[in-house]
N, C-alpha and C. Protein backbone atom coordinates (compact mmCIF):
# COMPACT_ATOMS: atom_id res chain seq x y z
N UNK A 1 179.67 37.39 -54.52
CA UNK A 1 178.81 38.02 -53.55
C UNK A 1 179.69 38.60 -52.45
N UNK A 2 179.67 39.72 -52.48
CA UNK A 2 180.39 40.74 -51.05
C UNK A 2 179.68 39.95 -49.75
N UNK A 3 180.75 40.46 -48.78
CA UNK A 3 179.93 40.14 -47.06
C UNK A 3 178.52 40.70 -47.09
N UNK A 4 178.63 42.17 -47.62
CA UNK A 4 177.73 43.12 -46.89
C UNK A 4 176.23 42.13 -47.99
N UNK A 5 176.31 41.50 -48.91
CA UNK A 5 175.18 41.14 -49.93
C UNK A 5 174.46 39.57 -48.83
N UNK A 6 176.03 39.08 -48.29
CA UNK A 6 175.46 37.91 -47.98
C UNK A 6 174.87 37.73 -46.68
N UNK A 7 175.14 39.09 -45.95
CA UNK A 7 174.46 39.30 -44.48
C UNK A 7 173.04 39.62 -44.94
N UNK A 8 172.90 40.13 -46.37
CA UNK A 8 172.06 40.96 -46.29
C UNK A 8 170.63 39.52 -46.82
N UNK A 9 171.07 38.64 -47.25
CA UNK A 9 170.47 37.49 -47.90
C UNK A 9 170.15 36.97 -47.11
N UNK A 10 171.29 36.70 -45.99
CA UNK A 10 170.71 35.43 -44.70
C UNK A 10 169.68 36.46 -43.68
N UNK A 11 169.81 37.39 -43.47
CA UNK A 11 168.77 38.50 -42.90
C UNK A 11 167.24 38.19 -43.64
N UNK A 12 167.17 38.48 -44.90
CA UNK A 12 165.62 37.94 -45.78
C UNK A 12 165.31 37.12 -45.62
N UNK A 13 165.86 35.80 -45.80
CA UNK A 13 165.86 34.64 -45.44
C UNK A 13 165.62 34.34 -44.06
N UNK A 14 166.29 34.88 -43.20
CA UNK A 14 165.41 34.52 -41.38
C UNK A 14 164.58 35.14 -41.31
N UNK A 15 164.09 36.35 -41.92
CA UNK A 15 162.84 37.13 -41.63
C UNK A 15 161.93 36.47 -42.34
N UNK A 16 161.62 35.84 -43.40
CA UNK A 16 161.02 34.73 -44.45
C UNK A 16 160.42 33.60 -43.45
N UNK A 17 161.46 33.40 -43.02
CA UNK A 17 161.24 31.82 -42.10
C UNK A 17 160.76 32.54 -41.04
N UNK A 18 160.97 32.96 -40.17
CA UNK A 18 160.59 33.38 -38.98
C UNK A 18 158.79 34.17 -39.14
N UNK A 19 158.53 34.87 -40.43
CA UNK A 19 157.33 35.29 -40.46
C UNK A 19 156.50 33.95 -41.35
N UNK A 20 156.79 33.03 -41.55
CA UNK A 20 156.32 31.57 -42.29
C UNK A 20 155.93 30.84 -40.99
N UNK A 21 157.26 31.10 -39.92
CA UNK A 21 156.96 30.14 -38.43
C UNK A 21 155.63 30.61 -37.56
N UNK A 22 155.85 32.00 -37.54
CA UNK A 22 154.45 32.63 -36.78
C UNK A 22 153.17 32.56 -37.70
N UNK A 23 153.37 32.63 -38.88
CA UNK A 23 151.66 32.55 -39.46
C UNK A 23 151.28 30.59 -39.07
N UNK A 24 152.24 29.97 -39.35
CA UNK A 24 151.49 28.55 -38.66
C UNK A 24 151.43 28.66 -37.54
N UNK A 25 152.28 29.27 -36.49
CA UNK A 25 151.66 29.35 -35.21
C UNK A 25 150.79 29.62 -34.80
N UNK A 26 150.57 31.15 -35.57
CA UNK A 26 149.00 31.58 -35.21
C UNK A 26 147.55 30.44 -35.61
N UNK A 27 147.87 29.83 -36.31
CA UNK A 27 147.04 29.01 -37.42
C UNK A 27 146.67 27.91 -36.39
N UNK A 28 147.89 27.41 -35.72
CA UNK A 28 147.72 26.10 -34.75
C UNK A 28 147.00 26.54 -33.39
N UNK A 29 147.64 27.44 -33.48
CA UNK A 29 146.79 28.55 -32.04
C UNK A 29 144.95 28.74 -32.32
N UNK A 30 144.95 29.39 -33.44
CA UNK A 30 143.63 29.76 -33.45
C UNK A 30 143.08 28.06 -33.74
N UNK A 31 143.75 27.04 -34.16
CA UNK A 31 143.03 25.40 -33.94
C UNK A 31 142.92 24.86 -32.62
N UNK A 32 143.92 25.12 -32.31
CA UNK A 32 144.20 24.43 -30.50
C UNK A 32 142.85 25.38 -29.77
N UNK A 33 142.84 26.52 -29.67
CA UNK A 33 141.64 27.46 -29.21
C UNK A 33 140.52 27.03 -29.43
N UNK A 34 140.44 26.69 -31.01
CA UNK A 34 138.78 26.37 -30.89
C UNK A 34 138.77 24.79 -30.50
N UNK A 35 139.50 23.78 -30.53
CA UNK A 35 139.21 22.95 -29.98
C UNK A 35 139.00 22.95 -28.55
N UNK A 36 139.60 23.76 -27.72
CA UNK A 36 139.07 23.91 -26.34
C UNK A 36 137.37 24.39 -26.17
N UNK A 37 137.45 25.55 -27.14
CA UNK A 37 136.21 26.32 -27.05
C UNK A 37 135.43 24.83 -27.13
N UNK A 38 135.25 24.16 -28.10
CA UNK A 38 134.34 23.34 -28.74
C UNK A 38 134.19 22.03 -27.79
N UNK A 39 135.24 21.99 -26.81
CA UNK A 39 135.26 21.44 -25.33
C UNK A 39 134.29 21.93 -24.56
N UNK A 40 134.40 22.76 -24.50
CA UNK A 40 133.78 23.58 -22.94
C UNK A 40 132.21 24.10 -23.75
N UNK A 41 131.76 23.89 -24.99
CA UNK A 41 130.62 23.80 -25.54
C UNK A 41 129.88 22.51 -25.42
N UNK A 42 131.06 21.58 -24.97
CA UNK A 42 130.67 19.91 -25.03
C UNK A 42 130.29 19.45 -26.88
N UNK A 43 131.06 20.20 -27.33
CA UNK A 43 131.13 19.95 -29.03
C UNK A 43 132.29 18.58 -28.79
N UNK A 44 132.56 17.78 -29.70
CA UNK A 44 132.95 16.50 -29.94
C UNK A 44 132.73 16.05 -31.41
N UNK A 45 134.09 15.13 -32.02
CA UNK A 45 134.07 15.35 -33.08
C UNK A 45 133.91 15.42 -34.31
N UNK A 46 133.69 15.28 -35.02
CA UNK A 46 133.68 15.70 -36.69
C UNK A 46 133.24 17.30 -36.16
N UNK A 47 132.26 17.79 -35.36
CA UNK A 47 131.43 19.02 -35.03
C UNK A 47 132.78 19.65 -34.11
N UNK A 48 133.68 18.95 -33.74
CA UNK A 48 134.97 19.62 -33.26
C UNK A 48 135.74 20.26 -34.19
N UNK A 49 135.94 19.45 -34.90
CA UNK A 49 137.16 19.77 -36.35
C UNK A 49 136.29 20.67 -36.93
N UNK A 50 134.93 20.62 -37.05
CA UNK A 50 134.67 21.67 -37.92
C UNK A 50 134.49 23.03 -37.22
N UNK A 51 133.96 23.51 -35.72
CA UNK A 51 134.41 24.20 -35.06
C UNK A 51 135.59 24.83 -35.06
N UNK A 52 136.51 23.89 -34.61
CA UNK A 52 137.89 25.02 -34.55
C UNK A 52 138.41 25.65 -36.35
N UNK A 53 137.90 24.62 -37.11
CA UNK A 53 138.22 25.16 -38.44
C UNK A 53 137.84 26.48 -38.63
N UNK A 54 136.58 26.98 -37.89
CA UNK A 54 135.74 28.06 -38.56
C UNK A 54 136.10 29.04 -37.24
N UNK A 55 137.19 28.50 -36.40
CA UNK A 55 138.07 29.54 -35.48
C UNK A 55 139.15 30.30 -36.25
N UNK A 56 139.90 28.99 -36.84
CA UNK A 56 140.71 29.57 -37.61
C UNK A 56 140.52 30.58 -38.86
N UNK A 57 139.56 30.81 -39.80
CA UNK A 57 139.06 31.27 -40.58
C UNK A 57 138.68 33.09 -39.92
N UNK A 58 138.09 32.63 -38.68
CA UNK A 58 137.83 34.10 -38.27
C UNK A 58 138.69 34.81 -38.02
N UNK A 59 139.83 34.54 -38.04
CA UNK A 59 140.82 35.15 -37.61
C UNK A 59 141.51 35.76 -39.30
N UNK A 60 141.15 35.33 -40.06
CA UNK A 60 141.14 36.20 -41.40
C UNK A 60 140.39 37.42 -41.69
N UNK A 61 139.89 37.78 -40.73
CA UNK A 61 138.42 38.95 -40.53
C UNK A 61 139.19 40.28 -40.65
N UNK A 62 139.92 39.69 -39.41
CA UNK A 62 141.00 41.72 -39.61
C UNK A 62 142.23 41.51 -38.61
N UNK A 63 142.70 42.31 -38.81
CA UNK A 63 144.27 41.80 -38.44
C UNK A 63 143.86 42.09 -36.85
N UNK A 64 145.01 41.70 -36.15
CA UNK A 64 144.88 40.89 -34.32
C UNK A 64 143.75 40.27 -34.15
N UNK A 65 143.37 40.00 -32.56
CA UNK A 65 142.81 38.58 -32.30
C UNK A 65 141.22 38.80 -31.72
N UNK A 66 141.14 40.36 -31.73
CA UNK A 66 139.68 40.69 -31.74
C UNK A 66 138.90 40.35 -32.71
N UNK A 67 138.81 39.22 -33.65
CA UNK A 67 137.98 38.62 -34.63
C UNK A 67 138.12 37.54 -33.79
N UNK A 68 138.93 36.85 -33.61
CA UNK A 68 138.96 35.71 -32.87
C UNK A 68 137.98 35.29 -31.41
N UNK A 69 138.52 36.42 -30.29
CA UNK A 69 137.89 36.80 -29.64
C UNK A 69 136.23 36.58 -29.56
N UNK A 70 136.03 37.72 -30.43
CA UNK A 70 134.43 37.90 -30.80
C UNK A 70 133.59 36.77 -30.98
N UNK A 71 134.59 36.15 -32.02
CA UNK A 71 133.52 34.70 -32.58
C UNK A 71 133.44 33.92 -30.86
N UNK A 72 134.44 33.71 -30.64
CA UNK A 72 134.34 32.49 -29.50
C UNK A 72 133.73 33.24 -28.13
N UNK A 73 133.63 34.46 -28.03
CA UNK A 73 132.14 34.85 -26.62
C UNK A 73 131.68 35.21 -27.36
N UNK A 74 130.97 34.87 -28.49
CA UNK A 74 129.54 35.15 -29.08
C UNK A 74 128.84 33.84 -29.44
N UNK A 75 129.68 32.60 -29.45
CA UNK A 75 129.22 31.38 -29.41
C UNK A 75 129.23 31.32 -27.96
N UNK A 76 129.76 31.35 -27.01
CA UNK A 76 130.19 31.38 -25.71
C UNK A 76 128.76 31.25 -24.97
N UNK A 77 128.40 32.78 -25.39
CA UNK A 77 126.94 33.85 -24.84
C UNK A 77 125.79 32.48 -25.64
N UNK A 78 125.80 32.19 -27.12
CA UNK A 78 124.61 31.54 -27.23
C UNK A 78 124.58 30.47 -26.71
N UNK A 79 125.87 29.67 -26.19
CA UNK A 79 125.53 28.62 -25.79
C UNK A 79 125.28 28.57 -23.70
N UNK A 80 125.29 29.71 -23.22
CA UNK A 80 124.91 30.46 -22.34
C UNK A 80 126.18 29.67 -21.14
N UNK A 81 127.53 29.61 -21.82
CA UNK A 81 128.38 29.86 -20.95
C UNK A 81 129.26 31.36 -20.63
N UNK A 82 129.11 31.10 -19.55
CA UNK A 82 129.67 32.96 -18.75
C UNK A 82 131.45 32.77 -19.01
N UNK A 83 131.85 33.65 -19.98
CA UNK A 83 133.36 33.79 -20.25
C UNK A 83 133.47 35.22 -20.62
N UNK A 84 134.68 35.88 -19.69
CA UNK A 84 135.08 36.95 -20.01
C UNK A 84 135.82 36.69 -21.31
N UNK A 85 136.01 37.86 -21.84
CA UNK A 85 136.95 38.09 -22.87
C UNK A 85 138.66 38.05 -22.45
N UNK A 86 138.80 38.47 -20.73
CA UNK A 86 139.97 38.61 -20.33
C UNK A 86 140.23 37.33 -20.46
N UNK A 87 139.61 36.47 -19.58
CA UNK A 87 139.28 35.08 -19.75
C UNK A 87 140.18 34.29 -21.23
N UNK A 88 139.20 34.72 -21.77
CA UNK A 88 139.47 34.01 -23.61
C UNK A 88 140.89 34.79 -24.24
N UNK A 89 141.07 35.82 -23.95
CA UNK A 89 142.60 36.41 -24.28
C UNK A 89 143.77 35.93 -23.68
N UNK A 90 143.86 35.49 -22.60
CA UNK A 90 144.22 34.49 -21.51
C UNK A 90 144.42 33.27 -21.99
N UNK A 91 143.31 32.42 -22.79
CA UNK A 91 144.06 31.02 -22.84
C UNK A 91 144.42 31.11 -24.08
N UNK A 92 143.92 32.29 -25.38
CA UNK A 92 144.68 32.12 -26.45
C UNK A 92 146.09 32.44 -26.84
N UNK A 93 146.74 33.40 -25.70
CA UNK A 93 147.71 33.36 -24.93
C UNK A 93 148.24 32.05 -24.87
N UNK A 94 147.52 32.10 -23.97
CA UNK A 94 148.28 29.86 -23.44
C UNK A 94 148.53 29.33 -24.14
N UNK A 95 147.33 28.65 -25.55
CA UNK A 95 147.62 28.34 -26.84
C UNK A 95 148.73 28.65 -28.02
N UNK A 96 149.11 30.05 -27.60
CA UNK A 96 149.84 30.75 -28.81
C UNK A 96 151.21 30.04 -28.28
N UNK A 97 151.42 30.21 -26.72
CA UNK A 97 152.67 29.40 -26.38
C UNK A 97 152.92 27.89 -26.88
N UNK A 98 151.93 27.19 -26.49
CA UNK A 98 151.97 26.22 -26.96
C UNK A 98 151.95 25.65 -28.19
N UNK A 99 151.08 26.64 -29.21
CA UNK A 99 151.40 26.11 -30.52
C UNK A 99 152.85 26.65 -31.00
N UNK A 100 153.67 27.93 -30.30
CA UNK A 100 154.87 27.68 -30.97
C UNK A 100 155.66 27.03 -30.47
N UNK A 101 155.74 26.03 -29.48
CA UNK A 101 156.50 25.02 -28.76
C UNK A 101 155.88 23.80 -29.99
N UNK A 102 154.97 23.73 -30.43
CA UNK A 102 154.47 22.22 -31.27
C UNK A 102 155.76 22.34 -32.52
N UNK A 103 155.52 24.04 -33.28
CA UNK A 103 155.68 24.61 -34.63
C UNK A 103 157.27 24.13 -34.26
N UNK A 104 157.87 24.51 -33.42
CA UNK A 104 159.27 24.44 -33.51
C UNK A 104 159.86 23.39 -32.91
N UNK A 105 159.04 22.37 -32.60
CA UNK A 105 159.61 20.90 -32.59
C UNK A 105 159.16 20.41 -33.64
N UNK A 106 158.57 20.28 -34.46
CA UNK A 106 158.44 19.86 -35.74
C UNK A 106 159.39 20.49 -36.94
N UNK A 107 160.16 21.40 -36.76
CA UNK A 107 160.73 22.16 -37.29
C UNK A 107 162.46 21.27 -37.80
């Protein structure tokens, strides 16, 4: 194997891992999120776990976090708490930090 083959291997290989690290991040993010949501609904658990589960799932809807979004101020609205969207983009933000601080100590 030449240099130029084996730069070119460890390059696939960190881009591999590094796009493997962010899809669980996002994954722990969109869990950590709905468990807050399912907080501030006064949801509690088994009806927790299954909540944030069906956070995570929405976020399979369409690519970025406007699926995400949507679901959680549209449960938000029925359960007639007042949350902006800036609001909710804001702590999934917060979350996204934090779940890749979890992802990469477990790492």
């Amino acid at each position: 194997m030449t240099t130029f083959e084996g730069r070119e291997k460890a390059y696939e290989d960190r881009f591999a891992r590094d796009e493997a690290m962010m899809f669980k991040a996002r994954a722990r993010r969109n869990k950590l999120f709905g468990y807050w949501a399912a907080s501030e609904m006064n949801i509690s658990g088994a009806d927790a776990d299954k909540y944030a589960g069906s956070v995570v799932i929405a976020d399979l809807e369409e690519d970025g976090d406007a699926d995400v979004i949507r679901k959680v101020k549209a449960d938000f609205d029925a359960a007639g708490i007042d949350m902006s969207e800036h609001r909710l983009e804001k702590h999934l933000s917060e979350e996204f930090a934090r779940a890749k601080v979890q992802i990469e100590s477990e790492a």
